[in-house]
Protein backbone atom coordinates (compact mmCIF):
# COMPACT_ATOMS: atom_id res chain seq x y z
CA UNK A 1 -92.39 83.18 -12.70
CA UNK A 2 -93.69 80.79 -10.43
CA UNK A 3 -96.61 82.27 -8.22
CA UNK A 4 -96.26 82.63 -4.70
CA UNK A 5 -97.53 79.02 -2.97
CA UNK A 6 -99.80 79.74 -0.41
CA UNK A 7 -99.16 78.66 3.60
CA UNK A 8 -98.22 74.70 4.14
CA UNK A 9 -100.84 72.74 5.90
CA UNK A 10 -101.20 73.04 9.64
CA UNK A 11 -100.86 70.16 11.44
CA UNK A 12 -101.31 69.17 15.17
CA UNK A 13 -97.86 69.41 16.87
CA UNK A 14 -96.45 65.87 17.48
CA UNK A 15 -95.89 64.86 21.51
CA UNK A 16 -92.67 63.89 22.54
CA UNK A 17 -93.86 60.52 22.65
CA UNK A 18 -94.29 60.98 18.89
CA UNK A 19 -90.88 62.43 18.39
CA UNK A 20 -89.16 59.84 19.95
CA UNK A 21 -90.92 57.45 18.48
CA UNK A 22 -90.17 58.97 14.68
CA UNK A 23 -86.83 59.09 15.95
CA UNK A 24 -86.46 55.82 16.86
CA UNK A 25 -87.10 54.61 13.83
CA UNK A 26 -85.73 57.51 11.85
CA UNK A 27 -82.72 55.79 13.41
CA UNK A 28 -83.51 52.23 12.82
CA UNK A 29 -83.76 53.17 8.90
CA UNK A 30 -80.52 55.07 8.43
CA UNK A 31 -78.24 52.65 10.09
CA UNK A 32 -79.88 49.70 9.08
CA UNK A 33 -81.58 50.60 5.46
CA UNK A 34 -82.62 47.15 3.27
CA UNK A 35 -79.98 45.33 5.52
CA UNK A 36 -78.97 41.45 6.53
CA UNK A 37 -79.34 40.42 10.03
CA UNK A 38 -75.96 41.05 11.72
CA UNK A 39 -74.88 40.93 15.95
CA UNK A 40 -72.19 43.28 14.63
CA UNK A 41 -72.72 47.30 14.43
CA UNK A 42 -71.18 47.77 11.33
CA UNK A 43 -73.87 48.09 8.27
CA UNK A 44 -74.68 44.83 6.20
CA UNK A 45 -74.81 44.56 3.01
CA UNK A 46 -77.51 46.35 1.56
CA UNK A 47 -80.80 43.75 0.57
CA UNK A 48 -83.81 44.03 -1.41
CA UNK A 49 -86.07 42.25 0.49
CA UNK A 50 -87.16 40.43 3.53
CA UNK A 51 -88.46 36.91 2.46
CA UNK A 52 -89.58 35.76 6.24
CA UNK A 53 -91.66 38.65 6.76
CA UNK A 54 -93.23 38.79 3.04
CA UNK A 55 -93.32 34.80 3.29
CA UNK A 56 -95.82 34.76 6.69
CA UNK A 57 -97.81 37.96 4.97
CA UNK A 58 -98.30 35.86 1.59
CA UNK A 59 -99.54 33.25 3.37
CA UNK A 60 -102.25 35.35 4.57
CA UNK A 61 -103.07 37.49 1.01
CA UNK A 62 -102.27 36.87 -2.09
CA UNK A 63 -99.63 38.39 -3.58
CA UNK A 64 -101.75 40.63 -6.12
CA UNK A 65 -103.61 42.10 -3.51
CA UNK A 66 -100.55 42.62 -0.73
CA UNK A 67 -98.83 44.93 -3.94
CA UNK A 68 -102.16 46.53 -4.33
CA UNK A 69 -102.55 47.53 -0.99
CA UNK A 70 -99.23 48.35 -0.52
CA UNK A 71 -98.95 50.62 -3.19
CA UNK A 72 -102.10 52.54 -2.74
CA UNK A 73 -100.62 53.18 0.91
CA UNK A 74 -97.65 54.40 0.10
CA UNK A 75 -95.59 51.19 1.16
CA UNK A 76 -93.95 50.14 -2.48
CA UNK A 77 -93.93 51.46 -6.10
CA UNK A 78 -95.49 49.72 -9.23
CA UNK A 79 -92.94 50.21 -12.31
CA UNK A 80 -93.17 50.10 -16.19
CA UNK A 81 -91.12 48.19 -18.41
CA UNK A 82 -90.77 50.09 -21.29
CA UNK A 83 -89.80 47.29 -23.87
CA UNK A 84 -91.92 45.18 -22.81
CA UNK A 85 -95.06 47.48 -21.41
CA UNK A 86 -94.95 44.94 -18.28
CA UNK A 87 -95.86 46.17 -15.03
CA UNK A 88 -94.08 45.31 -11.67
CA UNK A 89 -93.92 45.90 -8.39
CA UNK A 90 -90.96 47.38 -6.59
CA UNK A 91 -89.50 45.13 -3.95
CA UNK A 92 -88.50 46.92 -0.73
CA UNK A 93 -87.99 45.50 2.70
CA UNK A 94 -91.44 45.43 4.71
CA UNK A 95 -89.67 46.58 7.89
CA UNK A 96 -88.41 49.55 5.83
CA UNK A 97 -91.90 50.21 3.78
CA UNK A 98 -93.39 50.34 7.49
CA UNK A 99 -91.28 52.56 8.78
CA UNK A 100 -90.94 55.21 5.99
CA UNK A 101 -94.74 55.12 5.88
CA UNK A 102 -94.72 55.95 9.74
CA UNK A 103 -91.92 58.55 8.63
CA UNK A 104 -93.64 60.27 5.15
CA UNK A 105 -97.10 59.63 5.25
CA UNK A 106 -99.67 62.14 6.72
CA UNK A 107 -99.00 65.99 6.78
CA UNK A 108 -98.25 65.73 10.80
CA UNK A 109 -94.71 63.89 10.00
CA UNK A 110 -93.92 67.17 8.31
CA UNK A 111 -93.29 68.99 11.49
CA UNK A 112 -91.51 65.38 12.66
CA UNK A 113 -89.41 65.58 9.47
CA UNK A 114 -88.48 69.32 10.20
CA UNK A 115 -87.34 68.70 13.88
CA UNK A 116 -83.50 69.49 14.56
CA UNK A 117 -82.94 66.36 15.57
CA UNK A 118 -84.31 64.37 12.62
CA UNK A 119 -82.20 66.57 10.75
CA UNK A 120 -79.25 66.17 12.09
CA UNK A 121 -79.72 62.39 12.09
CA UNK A 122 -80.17 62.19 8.85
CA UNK A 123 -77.09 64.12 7.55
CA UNK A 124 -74.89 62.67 10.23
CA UNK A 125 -76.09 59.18 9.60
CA UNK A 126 -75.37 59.75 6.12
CA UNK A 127 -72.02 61.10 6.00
CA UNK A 128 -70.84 58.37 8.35
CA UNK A 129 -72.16 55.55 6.36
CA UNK A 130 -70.55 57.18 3.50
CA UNK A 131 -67.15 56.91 5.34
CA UNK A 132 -68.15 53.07 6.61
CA UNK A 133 -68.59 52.12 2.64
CA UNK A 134 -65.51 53.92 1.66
CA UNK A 135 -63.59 51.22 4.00
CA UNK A 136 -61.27 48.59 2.90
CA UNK A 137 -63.73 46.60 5.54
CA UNK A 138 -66.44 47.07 3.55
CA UNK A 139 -65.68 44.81 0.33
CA UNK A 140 -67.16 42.02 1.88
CA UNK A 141 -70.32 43.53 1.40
CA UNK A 142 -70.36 43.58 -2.53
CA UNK A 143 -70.61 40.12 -3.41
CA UNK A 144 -74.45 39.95 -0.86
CA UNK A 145 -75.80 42.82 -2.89
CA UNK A 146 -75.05 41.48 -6.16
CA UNK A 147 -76.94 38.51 -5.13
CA UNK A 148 -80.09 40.02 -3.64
CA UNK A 149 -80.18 42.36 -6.43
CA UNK A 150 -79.60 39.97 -9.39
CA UNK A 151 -77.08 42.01 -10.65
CA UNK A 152 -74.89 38.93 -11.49
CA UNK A 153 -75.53 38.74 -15.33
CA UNK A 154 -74.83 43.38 -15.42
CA UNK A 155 -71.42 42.19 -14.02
CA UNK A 156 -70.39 41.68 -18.31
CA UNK A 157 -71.24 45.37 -19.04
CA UNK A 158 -68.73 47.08 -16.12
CA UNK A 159 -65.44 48.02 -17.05
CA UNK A 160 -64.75 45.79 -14.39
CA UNK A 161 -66.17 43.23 -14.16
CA UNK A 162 -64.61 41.34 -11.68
CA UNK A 163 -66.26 42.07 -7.82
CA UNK A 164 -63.20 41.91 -6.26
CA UNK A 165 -61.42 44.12 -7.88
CA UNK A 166 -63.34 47.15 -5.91
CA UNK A 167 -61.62 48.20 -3.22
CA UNK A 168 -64.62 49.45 -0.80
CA UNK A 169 -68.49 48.86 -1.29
CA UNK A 170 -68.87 52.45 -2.54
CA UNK A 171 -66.40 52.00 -5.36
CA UNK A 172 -68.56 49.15 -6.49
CA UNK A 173 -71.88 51.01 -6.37
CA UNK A 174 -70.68 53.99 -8.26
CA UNK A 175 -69.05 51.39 -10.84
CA UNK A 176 -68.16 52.20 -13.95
CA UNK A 177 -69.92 50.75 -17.43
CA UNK A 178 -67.70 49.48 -20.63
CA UNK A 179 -68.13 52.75 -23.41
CA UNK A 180 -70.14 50.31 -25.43
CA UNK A 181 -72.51 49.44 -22.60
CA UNK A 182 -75.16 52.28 -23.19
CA UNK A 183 -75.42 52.94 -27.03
CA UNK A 184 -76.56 56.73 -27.39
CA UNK A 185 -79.60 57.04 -29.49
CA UNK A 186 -79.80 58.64 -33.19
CA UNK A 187 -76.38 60.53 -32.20
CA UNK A 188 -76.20 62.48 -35.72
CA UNK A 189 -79.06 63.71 -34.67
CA UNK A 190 -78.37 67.19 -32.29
CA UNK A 191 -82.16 67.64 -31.42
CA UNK A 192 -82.40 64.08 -29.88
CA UNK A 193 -82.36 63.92 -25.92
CA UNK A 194 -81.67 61.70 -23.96
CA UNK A 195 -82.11 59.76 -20.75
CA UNK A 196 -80.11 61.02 -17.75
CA UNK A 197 -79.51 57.72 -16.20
CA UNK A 198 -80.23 53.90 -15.88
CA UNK A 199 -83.71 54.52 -13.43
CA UNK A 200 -87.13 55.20 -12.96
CA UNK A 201 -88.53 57.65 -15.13
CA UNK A 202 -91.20 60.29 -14.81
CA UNK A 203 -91.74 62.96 -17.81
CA UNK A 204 -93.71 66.19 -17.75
CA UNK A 205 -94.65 68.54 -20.67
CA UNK A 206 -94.76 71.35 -17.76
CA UNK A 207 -93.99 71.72 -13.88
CA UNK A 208 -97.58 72.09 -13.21
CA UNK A 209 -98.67 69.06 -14.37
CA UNK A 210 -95.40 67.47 -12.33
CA UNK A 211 -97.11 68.88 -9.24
CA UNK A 212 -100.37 68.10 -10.32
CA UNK A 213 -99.68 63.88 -10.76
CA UNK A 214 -96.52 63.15 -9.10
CA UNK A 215 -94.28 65.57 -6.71
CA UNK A 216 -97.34 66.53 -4.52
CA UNK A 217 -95.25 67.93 -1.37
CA UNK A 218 -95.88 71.79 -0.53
CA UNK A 219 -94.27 74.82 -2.30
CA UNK A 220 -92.33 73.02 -5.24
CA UNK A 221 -91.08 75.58 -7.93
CA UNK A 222 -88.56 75.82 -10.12
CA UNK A 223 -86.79 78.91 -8.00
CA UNK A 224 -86.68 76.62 -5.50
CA UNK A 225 -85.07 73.62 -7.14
CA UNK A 226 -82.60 76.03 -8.27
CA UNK A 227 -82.04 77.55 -4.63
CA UNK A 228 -82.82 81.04 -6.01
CA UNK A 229 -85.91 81.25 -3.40
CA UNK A 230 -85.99 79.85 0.12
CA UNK A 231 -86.31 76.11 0.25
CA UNK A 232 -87.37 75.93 3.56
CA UNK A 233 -83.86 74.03 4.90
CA UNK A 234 -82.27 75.69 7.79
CA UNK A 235 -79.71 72.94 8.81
CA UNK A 236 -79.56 71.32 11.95
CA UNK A 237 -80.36 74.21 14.34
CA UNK A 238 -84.02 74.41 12.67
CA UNK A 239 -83.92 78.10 11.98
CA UNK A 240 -87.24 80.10 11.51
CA UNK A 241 -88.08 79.89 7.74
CA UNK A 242 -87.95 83.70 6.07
CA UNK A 243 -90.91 83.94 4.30
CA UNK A 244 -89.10 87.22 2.73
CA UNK A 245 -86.14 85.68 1.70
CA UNK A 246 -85.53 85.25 -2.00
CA UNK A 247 -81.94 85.20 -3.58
CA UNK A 248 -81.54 87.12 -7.25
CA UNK A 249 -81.62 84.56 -9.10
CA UNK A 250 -81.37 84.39 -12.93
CA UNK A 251 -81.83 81.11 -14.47
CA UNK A 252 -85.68 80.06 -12.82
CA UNK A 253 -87.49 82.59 -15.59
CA UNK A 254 -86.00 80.31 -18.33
CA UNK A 255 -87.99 77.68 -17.47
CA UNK A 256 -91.44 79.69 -17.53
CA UNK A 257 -93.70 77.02 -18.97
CA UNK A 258 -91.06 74.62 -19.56
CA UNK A 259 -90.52 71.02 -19.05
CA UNK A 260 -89.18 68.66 -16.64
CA UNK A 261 -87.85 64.91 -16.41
CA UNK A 262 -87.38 63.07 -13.38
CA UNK A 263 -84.99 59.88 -12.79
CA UNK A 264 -85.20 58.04 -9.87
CA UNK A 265 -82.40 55.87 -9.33
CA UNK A 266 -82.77 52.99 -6.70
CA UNK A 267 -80.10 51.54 -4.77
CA UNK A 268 -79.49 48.63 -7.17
CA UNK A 269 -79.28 51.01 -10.28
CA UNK A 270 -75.89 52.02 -12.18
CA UNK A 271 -75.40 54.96 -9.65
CA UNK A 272 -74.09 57.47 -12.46
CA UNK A 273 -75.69 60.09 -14.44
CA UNK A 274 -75.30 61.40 -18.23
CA UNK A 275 -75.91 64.54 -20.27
CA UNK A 276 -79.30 64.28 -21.98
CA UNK A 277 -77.79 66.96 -24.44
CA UNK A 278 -75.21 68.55 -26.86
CA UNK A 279 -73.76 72.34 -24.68
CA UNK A 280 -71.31 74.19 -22.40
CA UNK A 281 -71.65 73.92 -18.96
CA UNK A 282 -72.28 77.49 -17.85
CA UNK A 283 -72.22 77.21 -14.02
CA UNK A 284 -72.52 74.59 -11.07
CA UNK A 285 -74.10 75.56 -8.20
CA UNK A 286 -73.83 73.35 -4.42
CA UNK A 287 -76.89 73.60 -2.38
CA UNK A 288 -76.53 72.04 0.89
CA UNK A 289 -79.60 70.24 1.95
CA UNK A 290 -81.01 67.35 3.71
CA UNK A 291 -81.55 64.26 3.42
CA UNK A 292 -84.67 62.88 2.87
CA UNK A 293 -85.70 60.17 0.84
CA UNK A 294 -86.62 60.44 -3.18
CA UNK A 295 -88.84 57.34 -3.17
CA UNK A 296 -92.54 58.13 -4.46
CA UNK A 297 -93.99 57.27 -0.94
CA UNK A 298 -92.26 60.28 0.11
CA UNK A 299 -92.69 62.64 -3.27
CA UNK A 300 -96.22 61.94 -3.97
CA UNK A 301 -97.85 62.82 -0.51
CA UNK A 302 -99.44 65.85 -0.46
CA UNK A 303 -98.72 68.02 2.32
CA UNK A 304 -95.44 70.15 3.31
CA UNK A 305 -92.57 68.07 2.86
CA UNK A 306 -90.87 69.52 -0.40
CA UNK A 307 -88.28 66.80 -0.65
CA UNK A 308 -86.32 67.82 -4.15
CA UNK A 309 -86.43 71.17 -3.00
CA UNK A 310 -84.91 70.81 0.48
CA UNK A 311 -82.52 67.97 0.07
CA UNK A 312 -78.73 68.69 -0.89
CA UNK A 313 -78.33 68.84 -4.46
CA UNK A 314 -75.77 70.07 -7.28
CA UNK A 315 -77.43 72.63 -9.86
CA UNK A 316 -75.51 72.57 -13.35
CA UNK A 317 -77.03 75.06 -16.03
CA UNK A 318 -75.50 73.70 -19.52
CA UNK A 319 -76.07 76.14 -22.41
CA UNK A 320 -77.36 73.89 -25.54
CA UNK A 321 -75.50 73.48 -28.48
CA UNK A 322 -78.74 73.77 -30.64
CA UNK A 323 -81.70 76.19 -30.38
CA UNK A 324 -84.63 77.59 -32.97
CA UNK A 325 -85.41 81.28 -34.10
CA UNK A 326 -87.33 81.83 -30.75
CA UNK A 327 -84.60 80.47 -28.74
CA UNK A 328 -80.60 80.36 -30.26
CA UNK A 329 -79.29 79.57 -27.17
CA UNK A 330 -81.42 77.81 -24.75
CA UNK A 331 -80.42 76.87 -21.42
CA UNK A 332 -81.24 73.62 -19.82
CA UNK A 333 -80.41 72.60 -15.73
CA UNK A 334 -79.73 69.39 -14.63
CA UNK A 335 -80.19 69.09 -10.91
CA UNK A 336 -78.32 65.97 -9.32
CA UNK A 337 -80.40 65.53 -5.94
CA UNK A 338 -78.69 63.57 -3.24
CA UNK A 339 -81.19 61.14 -0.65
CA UNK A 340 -81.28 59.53 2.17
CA UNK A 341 -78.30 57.78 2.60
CA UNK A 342 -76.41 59.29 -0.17
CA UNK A 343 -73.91 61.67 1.29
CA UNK A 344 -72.01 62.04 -1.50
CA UNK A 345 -72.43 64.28 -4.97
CA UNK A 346 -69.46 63.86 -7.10
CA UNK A 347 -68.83 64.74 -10.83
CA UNK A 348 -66.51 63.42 -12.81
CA UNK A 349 -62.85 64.88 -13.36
CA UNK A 350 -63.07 68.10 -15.53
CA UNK A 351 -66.92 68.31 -15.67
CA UNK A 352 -66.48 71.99 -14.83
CA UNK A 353 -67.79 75.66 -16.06
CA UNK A 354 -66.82 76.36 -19.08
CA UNK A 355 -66.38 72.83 -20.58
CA UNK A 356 -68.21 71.59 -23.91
CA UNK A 357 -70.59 68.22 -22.95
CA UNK A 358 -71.58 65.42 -25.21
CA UNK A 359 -74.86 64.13 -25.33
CA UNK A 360 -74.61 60.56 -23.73
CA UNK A 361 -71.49 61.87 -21.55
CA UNK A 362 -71.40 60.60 -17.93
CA UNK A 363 -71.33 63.88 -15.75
CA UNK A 364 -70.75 62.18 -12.30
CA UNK A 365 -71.65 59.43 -9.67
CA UNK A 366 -73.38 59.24 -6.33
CA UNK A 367 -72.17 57.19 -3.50
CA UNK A 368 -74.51 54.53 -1.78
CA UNK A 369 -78.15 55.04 -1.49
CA UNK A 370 -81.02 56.48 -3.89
CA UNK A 371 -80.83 59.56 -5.73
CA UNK A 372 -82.88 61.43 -8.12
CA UNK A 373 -81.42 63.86 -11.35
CA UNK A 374 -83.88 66.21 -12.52
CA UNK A 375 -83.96 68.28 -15.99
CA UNK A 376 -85.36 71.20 -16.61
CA UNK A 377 -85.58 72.39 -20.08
CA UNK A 378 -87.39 76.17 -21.75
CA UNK A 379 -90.77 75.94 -23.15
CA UNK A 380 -90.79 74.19 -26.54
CA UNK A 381 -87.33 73.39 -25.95
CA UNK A 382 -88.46 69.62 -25.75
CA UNK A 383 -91.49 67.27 -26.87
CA UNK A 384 -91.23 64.22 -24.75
CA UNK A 385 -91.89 61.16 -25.96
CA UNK A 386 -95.97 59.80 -26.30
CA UNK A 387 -95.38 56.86 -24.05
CA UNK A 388 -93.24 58.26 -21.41
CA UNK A 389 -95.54 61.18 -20.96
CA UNK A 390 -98.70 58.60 -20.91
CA UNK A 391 -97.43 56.46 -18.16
CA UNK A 392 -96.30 59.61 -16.08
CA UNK A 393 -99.78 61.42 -16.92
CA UNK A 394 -102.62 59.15 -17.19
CA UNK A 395 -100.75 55.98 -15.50
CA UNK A 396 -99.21 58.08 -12.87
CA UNK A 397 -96.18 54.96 -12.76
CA UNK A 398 -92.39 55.43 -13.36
CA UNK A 399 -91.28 53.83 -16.87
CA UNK A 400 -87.72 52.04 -16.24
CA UNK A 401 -85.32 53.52 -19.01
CA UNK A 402 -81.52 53.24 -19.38
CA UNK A 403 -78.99 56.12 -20.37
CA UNK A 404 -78.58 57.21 -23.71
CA UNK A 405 -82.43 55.97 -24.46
CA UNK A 406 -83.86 58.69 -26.34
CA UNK A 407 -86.81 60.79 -24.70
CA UNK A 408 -87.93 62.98 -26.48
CA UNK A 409 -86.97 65.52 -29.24
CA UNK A 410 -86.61 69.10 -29.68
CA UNK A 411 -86.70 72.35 -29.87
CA UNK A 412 -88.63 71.55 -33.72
CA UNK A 413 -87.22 72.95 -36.74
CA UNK A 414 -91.00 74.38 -37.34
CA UNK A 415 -94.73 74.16 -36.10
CA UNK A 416 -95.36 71.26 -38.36
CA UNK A 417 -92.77 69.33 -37.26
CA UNK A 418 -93.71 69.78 -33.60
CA UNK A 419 -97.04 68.48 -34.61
CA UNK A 420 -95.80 65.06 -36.01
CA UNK A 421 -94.23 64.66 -32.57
């Protein structure tokens, strides 16, 4: 399968006055991400931007070259409309873009990143802002975020519509959309598949060239996503990493050669995530994990962070309804990856082994913060749509795509057909 990476980057051990520095404003992020002002302790409603800060930094640049700048350092994300073939930039609070910079750029914050006590920040932080937005107190914050994310006119397409209705914050963010909302595409058509979720899209014909344009960290491979080798977590007492250590797996050698698909979905997105296929769930699989975050800044810096392969995620290996003469009965896995302020992995009632799936079917729903799903499909099991796979491979940008959208097509009926692709 997937050759044995060779040793992470060294990097010159941080001082303490480095570690409490990251930790500081490890801190500062995860219990104050994209928030409002507030006196009060008690998390904000989440916001997408800053205007005072990116009001006195416009005045000095113009606005072109402060996205430029920003995104060849790392501090935002340029995105693709895929209707339209526009390109925008990402907006992101400045005090946050400086401080995950400070956290995820340069291979030193690796060994930061690694420490004990980031980890344990980050999964405690998490898990009590999950319990904060799953408070009756919390409503109050729904009705902010729909305003700074313009999500006013999406209100028509929930199955409820009304904002306070929700009980909590979090029951809001992992809404619900009408049936209607997200028509699936061509769905006579059982070679069709589709998009996972409403987010930012990434496709790759193969996992190398994944690793060779976009998820840069150290060791990424599929045995890893799958947690059928070491991923290098250890939990909060930082245990030694066993080089040795590889679990007998059997799904990773599946994906020899084979495809992947990665949807990024930011804070303001529909938080749920569909089936891009027609199969039967064969198995589910918790990983725990940390928390880090699944923006690009973070994925696409080369060094030894492995984010989607140390995070906590949920592994579901769905056995497709339709296969070719090389393959009857492919299997494809469909990795939800929980973030940085997502504490919270949750599928939907009876999405469970053994169950038949529907192509377009929501699977489950994360809880507040970004998140990433990942597919992994056989070799030849897919052909991925021209455009997607030009903007992830010669424009290196996400492509923003909504669930049910189709992606891409396959396995073909015959050479030929695979050629017309």
């Amino acid at each position: 399968m997937d050759s044995q990476p060779p040793n992470p980057p060294s990097a010159t051990a941080p001082s303490n006055n480095q570690r409490e520095a990251a930790s500081t404003v490890l801190t500062t992020l995860i219990t104050n991400p994209n928030t409002t002002t507030s006196t009060n302790s008690q998390p904000q409603a989440p916001t997408q931007k800053s205007p005072t800060t990116t009001s006195y930094l416009h005045s000095l640049v113009t606005q072109d070259s402060l996205e430029n700048f920003e995104n060849a350092w790392h501090l935002g994300n340029y995105v693709l409309d895929r209707h339209t073939g526009a390109k925008t930039f990402e907006p992101m609070s400045i005090y946050v873009r400086l401080g995950m910079h400070f956290l995820y750029y340069g291979a030193g914050q690796e060994t930061i990143l690694h420490w004990k006590r980031s980890q344990a920040l980050l999964k405690s932080q998490s898990e009590a802002l999950g319990k904060n937005y799953d408070s009756p107190a919390s409503k109050k914050h729904i009705r902010p975020f729909i305003e700074s994310f313009g999500l006013t006119g999406s209100l028509t397409e929930l199955k409820q519509p009304d904002p306070d209705a929700y009980a909590t914050f979090n029951e809001f963010f992992a809404r619900e959309l009408r049936a209607d909302a997200r028509p699936v595409a061509e769905l006579d058509d059982g070679r069709v598949v589709s998009s996972l979720a409403d987010c930012r899209f990434m496709v790759f014909p193969t996992v190398d060239l994944a690793t060779r344009f976009w998820v840069k960290g150290f060791g990424f491979t599929v045995g890893r996503l799958l947690g059928e080798e070491d991923d290098g977590y250890h939990g909060e007492d930082g245990g030694q990493l066993d080089k040795k250590k590889e679990k007998n797996g059997k799904w990773a050698g599946h994906f020899d050669g084979g495809a992947i698909a990665i949807a990024r979905l930011a804070p303001q997105d529909y938080h749920r995530w569909h089936s891009p296929i027609d199969g039967v769930i064969e198995s589910i699989t918790e990983i725990p994990g940390t928390y880090y975050t699944v923006n690009p800044q973070a994925i696409n810096e080369a060094g030894a962070l492995n984010v989607f392969c140390e995070n906590r995620r949920s592994v579901m290996i769905v056995r497709r309804s339709i296969g070719s003469s090389q393959s009857p009965s492919p299997v494809v896995a469909i990795v939800a990856v929980g973030a940085m302020l997502v504490g919270s992995i949750r599928y939907n009632p009876g999405v469970v082994a053994g169950v038949e799936i529907k192509r377009g079917q929501c699977l489950g729903a994360f809880r507040y913060g970004g998140s990433t799903v990942i597919a992994l499909f056989p070799k030849g099991e897919v052909v991925f749509d021209r455009d997607l796979v030009a903007n992830s491979t010669e424009k290196c940008c996400e492509t923003l795509v909504r669930v049910g959208w189709k992606i891409g097509r396959g396995p073909a009926e015959d050479k030929q057909e695979e050629k017309k692709k």
